[in-house]
Protein backbone atom coordinates (compact mmCIF):
# COMPACT_ATOMS: atom_id res chain seq x y z
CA UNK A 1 125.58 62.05 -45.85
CA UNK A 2 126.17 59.84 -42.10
CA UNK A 3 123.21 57.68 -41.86
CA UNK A 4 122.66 56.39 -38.21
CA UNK A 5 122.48 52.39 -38.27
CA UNK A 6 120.68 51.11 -34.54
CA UNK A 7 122.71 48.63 -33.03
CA UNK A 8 121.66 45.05 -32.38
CA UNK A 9 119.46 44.75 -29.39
CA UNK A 10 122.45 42.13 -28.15
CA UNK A 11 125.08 45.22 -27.94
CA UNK A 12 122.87 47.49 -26.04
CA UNK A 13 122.63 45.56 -23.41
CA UNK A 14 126.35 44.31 -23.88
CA UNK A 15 127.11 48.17 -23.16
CA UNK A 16 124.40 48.43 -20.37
CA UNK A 17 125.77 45.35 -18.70
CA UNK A 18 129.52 46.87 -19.12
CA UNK A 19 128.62 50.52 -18.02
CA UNK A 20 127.22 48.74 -14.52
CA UNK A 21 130.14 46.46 -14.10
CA UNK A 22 132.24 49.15 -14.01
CA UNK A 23 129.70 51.27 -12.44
CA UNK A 24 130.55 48.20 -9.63
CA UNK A 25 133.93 48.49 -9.82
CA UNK A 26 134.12 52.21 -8.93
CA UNK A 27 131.64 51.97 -5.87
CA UNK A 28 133.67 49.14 -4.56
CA UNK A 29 137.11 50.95 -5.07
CA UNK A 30 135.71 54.03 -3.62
CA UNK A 31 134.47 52.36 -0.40
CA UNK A 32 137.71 49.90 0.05
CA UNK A 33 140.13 53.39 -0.52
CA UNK A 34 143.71 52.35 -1.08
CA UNK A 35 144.90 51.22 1.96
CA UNK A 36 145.70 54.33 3.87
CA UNK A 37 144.08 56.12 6.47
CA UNK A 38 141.61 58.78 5.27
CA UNK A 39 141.54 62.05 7.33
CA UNK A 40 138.18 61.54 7.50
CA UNK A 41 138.34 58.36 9.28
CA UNK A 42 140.28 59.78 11.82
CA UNK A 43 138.92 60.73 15.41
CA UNK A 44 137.81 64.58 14.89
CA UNK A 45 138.03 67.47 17.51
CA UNK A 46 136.63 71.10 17.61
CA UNK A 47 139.13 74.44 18.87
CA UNK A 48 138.19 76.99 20.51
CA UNK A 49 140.38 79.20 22.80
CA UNK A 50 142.25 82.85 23.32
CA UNK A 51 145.36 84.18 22.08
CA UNK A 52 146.41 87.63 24.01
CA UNK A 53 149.35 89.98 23.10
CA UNK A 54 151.52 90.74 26.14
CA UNK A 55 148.30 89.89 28.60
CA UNK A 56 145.61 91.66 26.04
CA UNK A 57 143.35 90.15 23.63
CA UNK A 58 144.51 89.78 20.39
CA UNK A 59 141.44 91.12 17.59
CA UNK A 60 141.48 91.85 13.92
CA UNK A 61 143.54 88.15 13.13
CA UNK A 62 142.91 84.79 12.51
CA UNK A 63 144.57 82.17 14.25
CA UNK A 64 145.25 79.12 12.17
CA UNK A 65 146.22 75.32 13.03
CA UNK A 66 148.24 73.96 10.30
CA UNK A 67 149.32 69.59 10.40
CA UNK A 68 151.41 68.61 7.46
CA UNK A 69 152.03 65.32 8.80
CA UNK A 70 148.17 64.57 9.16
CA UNK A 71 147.70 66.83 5.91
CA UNK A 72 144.82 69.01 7.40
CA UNK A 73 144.19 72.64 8.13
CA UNK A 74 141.86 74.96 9.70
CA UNK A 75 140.91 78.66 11.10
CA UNK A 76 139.73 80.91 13.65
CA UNK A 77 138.55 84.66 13.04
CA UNK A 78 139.29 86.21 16.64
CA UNK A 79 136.51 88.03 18.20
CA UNK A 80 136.84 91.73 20.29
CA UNK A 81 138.09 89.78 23.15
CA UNK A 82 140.60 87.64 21.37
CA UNK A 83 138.75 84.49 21.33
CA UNK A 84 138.11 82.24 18.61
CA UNK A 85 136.69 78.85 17.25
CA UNK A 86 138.07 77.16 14.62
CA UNK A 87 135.84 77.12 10.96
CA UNK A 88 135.10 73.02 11.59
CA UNK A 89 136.20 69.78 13.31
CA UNK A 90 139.80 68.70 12.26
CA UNK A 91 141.33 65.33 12.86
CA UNK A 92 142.73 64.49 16.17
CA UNK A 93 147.07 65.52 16.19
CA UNK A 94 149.15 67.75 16.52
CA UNK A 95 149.40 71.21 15.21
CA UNK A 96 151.64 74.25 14.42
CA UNK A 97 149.85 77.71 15.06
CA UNK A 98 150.44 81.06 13.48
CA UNK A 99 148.42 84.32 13.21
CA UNK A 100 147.70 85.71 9.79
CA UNK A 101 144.64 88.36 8.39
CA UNK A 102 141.20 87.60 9.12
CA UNK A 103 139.72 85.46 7.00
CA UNK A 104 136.95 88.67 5.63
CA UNK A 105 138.74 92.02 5.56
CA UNK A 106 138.97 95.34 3.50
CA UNK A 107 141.51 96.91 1.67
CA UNK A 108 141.44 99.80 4.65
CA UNK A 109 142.00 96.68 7.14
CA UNK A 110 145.07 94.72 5.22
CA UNK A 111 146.62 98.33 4.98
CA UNK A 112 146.53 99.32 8.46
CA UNK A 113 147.27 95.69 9.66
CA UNK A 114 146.04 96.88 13.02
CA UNK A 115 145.82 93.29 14.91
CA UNK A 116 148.81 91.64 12.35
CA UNK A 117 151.29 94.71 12.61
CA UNK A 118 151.81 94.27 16.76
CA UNK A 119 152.46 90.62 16.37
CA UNK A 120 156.07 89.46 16.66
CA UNK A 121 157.15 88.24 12.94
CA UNK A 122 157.90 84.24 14.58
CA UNK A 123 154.17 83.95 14.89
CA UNK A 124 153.50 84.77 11.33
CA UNK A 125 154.01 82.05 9.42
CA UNK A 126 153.92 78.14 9.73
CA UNK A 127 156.87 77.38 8.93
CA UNK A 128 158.48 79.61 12.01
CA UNK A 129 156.31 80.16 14.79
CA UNK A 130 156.90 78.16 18.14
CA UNK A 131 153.09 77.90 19.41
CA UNK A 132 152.19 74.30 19.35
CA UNK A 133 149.08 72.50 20.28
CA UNK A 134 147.94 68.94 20.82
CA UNK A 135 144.00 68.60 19.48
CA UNK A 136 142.51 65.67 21.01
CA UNK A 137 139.18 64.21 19.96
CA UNK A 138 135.83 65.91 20.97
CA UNK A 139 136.65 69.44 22.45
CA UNK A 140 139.97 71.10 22.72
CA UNK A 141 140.32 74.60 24.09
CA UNK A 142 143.91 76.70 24.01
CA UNK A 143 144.83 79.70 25.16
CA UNK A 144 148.08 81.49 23.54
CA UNK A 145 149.99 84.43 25.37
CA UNK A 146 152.52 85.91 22.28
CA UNK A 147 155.59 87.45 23.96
C-alpha cells in the first residue's frame, strides 16, 4: 500500500517560489520575442478591389494574396460583381495573387468550376501567376483585368 507523506511546509513554498520564477521567466521571454520582427508588429493594411475576366467581373472565386518573404497570407470571396475584400488586415509588403475556389462551396460548385474553369491556368496558383500587388499600410484597393 503507497501512503502519501505531506511535504515540509519549507518545500511548498520552495516549489511555489520556483513555479513563479519561471512563471517570470516565460512572461519576460514572451514579451522580449527573439529578436526578429513579428508579423504582428508590422504596419497592417486592409484589400479590397475587382478582378474582371476579359473586361467582366470575375464571381464564384476567391482571390488570394500570398507573401512568403513576410510569411503571411490572406483571402477574398468575390461578390456578383467581381469585387472582393480580403478575410483581415495583413502586414504591409508585397504580394503574389492567384485565383482559386471560394472559400464556402458545394460539391455541385467545385464540379462545374463555373468562375475557376474560364480562368487562364497562370493565375491559378502562387507559384505561377504574374499579378502582383504592393499593400501599403491602412487601405489598399486593386483592381485585376486577367487576359
Amino acid at each position: 500500500m503507497l501512503a502519501l507523506i505531506p511535504a515540509p511546509t519549507g518545500t511548498h513554498a520552495l516549489l511555489r517560489n520556483g513555479s513563479l520564477c519561471c512563471a517570470g521567466l516565460l512572461a519576460i521571454t514572451l514579451l522580449t520575442g527573439c529578436g526578429g520582427t513579428s508579423v504582428a508588429s508590422k504596419p497592417m493594411g486592409t484589400v479590397s478591389g475587382t478582378v474582371s475576366l476579359k473586361g467582366q467581373p470575375l464571381t464564384d472565386c476567391r482571390v488570394n494574396y500570398i507573401s512568403e518573404q513576410l510569411g503571411a497570407s490572406a483571402g477574398g470571396d468575390l461578390t456578383e460583381d467581381g469585387s472582393f475584400t480580403l478575410d483581415g488586415p495583413i502586414p504591409a509588403g508585397s504580394y503574389s495573387v492567384f485565383i482559386s475556389l471560394p472559400s464556402e462551396f458545394t460539391p455541385a460548385q467545385a464540379q462545374s468550376n463555373k468562375g475557376l474553369s474560364q480562368v487562364p491556368k497562370k493565375y491559378l496558383g502562387s507559384s505561377t501567376t504574374d499579378l502582383k500587388a504592393d499593400v501599403s499600410e491602412g487601405e489598399s484597393s486593386h483592381d485585376f483585368d486577367l487576359k
